[in-house]
N, C-alpha and C. Protein backbone atom coordinates (compact mmCIF):
# COMPACT_ATOMS: atom_id res chain seq x y z
N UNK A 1 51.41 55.95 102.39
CA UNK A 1 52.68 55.72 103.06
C UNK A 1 53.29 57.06 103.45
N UNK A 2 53.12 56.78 104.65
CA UNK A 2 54.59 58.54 105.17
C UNK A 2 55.77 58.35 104.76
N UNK A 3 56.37 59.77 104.25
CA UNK A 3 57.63 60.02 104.26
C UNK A 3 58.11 60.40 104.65
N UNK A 4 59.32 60.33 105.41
CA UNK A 4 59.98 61.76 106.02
C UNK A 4 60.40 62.53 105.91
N UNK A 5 60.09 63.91 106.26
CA UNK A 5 60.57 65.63 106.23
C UNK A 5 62.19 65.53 106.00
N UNK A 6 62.70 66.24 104.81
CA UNK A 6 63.96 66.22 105.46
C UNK A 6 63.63 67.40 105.41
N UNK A 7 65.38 67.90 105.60
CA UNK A 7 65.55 69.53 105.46
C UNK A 7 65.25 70.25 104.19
N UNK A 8 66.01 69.86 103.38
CA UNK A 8 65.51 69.71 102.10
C UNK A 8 63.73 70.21 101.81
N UNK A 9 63.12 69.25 102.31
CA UNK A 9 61.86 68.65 101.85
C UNK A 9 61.02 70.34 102.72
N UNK A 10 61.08 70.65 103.72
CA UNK A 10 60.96 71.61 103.99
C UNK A 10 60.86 72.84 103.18
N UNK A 11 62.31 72.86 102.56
CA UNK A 11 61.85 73.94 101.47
C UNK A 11 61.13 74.14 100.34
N UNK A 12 61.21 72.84 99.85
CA UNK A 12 60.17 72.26 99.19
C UNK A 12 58.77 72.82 99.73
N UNK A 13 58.36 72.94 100.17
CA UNK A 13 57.22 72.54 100.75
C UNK A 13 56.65 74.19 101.34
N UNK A 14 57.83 74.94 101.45
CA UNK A 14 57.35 76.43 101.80
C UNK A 14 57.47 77.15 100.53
N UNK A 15 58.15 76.43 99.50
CA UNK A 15 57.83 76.85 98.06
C UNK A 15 56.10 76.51 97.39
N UNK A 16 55.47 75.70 98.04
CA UNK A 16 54.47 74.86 97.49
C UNK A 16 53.53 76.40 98.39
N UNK A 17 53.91 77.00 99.34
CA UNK A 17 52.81 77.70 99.89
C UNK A 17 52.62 77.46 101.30
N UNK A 18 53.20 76.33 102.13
CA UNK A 18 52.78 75.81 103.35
C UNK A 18 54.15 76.92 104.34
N UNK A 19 53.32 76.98 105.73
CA UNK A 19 54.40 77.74 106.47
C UNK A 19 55.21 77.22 106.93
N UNK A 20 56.31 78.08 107.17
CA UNK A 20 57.61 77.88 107.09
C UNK A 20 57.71 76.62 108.99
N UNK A 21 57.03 77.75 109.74
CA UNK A 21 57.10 77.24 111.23
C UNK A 21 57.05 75.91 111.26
N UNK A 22 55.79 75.47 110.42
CA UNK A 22 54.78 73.99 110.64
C UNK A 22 55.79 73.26 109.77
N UNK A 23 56.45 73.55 108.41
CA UNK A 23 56.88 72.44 107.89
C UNK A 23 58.33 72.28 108.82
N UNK A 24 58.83 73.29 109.49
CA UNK A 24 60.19 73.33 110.31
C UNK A 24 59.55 71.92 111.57
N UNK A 25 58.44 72.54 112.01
CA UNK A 25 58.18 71.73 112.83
C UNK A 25 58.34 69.96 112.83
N UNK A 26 57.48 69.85 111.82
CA UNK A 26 57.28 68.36 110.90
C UNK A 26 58.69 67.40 110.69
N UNK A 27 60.08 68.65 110.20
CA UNK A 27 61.22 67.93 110.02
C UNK A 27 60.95 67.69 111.44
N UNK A 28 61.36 68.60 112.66
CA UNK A 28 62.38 68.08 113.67
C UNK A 28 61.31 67.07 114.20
N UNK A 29 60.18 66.81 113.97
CA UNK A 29 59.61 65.56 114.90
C UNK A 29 59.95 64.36 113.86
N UNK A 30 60.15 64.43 112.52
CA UNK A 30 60.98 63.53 112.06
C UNK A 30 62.64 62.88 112.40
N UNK A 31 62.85 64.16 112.06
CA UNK A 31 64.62 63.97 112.83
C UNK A 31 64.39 63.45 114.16
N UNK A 32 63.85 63.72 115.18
CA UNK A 32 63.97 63.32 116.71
C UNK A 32 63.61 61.78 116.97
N UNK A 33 62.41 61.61 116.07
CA UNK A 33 62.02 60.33 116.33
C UNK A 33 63.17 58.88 114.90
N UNK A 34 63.87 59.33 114.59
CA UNK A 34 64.53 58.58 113.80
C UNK A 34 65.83 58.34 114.13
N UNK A 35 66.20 56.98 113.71
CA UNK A 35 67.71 56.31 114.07
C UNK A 35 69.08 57.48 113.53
N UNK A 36 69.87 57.10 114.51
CA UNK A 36 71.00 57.71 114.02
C UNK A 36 71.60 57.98 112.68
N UNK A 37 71.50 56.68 112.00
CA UNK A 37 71.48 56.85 110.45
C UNK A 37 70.66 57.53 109.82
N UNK A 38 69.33 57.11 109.95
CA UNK A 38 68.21 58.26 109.48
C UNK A 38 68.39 59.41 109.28
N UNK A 39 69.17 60.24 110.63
CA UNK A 39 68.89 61.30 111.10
C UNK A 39 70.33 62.38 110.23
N UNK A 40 71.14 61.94 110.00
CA UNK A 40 71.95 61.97 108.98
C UNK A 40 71.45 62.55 107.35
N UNK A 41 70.96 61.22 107.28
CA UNK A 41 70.53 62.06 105.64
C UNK A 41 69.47 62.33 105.69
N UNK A 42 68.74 63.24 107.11
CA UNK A 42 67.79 64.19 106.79
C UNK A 42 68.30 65.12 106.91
N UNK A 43 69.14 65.73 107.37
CA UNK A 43 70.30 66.89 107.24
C UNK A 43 71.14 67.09 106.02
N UNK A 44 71.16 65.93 104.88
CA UNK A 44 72.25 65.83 104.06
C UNK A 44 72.34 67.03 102.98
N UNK A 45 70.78 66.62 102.46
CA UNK A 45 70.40 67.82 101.02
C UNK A 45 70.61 69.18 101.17
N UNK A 46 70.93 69.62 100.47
CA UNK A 46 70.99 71.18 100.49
C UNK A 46 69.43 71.60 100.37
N UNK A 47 68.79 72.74 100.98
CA UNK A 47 67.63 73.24 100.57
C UNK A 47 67.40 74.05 99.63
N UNK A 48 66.70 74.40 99.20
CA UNK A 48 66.06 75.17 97.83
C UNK A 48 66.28 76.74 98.38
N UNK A 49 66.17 77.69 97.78
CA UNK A 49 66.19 78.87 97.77
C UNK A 49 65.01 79.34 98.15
N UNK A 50 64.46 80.24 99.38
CA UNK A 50 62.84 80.33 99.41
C UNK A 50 63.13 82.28 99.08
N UNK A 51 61.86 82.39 98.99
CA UNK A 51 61.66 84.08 98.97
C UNK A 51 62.26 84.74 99.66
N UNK A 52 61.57 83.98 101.32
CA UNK A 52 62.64 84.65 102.63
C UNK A 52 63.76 85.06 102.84
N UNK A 53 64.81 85.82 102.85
CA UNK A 53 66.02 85.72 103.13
C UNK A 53 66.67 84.99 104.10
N UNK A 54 65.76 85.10 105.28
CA UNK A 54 66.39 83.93 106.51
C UNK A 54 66.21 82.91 106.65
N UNK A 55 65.04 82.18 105.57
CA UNK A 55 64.63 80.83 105.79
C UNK A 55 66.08 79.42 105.62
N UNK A 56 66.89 80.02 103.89
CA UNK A 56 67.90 79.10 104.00
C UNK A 56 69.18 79.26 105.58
N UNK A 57 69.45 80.49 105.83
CA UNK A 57 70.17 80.57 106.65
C UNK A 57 69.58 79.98 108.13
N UNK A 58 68.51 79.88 107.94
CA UNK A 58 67.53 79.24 109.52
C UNK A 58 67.95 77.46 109.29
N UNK A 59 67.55 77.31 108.37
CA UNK A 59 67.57 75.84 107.91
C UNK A 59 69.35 75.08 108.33
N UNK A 60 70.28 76.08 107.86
CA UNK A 60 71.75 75.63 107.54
C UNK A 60 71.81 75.99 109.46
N UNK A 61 71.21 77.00 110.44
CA UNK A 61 71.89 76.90 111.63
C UNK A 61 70.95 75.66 112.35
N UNK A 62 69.97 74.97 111.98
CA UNK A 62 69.12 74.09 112.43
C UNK A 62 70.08 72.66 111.83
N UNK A 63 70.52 72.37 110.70
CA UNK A 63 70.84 71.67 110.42
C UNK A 63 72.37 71.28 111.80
N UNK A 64 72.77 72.04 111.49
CA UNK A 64 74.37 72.80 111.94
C UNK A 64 74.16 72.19 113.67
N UNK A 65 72.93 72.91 113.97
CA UNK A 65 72.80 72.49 115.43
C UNK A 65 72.84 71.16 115.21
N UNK A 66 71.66 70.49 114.86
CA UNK A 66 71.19 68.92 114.97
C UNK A 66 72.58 68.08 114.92
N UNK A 67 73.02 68.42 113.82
CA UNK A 67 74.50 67.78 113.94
C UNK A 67 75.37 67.97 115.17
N UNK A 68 75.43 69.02 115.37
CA UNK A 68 76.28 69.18 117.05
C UNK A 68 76.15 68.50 117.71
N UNK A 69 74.71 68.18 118.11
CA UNK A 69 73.82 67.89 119.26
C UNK A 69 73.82 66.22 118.95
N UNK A 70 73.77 66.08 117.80
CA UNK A 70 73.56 64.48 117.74
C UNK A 70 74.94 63.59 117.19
N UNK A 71 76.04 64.59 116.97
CA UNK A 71 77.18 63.77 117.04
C UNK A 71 77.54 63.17 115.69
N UNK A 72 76.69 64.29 115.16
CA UNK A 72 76.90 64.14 113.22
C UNK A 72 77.94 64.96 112.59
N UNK A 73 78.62 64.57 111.68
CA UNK A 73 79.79 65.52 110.33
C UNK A 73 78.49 66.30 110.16
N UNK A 74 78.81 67.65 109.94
CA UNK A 74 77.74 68.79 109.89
C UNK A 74 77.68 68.98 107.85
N UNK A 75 76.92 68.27 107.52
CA UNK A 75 77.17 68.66 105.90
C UNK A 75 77.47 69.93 105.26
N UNK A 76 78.32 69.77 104.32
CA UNK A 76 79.44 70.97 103.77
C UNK A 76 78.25 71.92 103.35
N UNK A 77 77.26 72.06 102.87
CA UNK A 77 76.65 73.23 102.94
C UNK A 77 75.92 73.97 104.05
N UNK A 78 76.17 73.95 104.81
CA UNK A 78 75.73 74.82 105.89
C UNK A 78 77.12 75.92 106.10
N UNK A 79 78.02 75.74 105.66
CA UNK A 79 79.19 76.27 105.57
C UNK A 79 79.02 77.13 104.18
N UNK A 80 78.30 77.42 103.48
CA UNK A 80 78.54 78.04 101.82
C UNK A 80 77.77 79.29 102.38
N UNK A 81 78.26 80.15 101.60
CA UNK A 81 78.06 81.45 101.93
C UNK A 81 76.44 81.58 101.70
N UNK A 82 75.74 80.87 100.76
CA UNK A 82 74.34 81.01 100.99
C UNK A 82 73.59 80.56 102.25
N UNK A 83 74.14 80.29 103.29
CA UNK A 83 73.96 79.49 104.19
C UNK A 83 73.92 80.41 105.47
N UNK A 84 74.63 81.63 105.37
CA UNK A 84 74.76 83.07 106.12
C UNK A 84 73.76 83.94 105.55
N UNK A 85 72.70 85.07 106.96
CA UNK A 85 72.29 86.00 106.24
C UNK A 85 73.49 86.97 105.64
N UNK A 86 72.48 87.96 104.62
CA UNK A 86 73.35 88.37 103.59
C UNK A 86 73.49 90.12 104.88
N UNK A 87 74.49 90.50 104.75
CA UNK A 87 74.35 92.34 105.53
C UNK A 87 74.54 92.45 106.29
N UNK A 88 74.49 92.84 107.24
CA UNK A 88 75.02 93.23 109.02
C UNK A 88 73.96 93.37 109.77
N UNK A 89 72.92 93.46 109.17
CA UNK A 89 71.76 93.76 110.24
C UNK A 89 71.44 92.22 110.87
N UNK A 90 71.48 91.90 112.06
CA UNK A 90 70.43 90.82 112.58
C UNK A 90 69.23 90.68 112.68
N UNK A 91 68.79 89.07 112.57
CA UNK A 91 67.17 88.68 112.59
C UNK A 91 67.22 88.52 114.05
N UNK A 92 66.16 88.58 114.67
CA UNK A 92 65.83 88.34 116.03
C UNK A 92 64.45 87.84 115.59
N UNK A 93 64.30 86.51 116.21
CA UNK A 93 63.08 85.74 115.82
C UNK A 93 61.92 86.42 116.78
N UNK A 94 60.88 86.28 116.43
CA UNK A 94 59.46 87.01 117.07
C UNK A 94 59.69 88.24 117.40
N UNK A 95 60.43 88.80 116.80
CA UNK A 95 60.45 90.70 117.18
C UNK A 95 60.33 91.29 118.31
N UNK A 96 61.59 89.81 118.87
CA UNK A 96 61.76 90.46 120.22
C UNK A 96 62.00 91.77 120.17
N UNK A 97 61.69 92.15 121.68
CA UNK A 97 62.12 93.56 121.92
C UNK A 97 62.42 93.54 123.46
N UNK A 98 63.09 94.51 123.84
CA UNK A 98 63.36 94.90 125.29
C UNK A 98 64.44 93.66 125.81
N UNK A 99 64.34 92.81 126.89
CA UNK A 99 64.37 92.00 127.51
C UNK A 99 64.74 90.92 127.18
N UNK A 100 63.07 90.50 126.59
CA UNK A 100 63.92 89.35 125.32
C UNK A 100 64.59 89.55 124.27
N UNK A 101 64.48 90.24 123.45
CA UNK A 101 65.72 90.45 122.97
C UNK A 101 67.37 90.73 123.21
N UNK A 102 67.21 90.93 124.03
CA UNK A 102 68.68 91.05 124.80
C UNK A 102 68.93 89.22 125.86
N UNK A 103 67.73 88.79 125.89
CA UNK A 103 68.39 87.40 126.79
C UNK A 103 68.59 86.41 125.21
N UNK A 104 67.87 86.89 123.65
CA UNK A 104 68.15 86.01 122.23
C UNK A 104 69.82 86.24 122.04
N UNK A 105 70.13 87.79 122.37
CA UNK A 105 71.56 88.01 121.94
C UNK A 105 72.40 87.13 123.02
N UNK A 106 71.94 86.39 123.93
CA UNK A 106 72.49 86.25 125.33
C UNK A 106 73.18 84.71 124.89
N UNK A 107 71.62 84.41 124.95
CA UNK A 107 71.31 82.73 124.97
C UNK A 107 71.26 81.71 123.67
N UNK A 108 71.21 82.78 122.58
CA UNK A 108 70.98 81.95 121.33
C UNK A 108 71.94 81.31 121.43
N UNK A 109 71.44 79.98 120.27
CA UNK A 109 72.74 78.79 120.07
C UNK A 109 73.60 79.15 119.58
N UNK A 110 75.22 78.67 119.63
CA UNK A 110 75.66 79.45 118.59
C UNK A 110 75.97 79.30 117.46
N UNK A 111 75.28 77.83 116.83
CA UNK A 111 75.22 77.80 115.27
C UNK A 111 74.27 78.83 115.12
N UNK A 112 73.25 79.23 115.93
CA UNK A 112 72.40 80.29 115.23
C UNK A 112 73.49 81.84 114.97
N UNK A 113 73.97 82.27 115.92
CA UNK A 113 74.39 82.93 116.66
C UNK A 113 75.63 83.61 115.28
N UNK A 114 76.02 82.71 114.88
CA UNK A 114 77.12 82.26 113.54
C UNK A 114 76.52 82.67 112.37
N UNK A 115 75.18 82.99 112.46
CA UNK A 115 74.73 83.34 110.98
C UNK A 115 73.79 84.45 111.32
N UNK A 116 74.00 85.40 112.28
CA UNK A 116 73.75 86.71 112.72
C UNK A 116 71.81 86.66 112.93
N UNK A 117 71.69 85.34 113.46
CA UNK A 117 70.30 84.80 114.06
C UNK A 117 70.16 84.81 115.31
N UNK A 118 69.73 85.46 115.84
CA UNK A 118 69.12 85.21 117.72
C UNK A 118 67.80 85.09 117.92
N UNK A 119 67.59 83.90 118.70
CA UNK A 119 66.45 83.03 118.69
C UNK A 119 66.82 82.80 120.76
N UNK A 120 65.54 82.01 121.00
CA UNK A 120 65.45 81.06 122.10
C UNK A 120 66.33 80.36 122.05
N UNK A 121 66.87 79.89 123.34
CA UNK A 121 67.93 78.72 123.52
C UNK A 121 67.31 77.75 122.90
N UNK A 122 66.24 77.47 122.97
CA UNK A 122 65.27 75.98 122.96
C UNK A 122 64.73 76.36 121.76
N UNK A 123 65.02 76.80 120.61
CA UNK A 123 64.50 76.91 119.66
C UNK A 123 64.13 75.62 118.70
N UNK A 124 64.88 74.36 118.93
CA UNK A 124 64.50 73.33 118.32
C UNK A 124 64.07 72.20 119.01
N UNK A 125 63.42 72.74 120.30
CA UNK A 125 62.80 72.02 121.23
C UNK A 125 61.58 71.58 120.53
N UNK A 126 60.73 70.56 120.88
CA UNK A 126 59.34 69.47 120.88
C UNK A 126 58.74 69.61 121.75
N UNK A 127 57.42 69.96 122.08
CA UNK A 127 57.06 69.31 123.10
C UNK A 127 56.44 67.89 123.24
């Protein structure tokens, strides 16, 4: 029997050893393909603490988005200070440089944007 990815379950799961990308991936084709209710309390749980420093703060601006986007109460932990990277320096996903990096500072979302993350606009795009 399948279960579905939450957010949560994700961290779970990059604690177990599996990558971070693929299990990120796994939630949002869960979240996308599930009812409005569903899609709710796969956002609900708080996630686990991973090694990464940016993984919880990736998770809380993914969550943060989905809720925007789908017209959800954004659950109170994406708001807790573990939920922000920690320092002043920014992540820029794939090490941008030049160009793209300057269209991530441009275009990122701005739940990402909020937790000193610049990414692709379409960062939680499917194909």
């Amino acid at each position: 029997m399948y279960v579905l990815k939450t957010i949560r379950m994700v961290s779970v799961l990059v604690n177990s050893g599996r990558d971070f990308d693929h299990s990120l991936c796994e939630f949002l084709d869960d979240f996308y393909s599930s009812t409005p209710d569903v899609r709710k309390t796969l956002i609900a749980e708080v996630p686990l603490e991973m090694s990464d420093p940016v993984h919880l703060p990736f998770l809380a601006a993914t969550a943060h988005k989905l809720a925007n986007d789908f017209d959800i109460t954004p659950p109170a932990w994406v708001f807790e200070d573990s939920s922000y990277l920690s320092g002043k320096r920014p992540y820029v996903t794939n090490n941008a440089k030049g160009g793209l990096k300057l269209l991530y500072y441009y275009c990122s979302p701005p739940e990402f944007k909020h937790r000193n993350i610049f990414t692709s606009p379409n960062v939680l795009s499917r194909a």
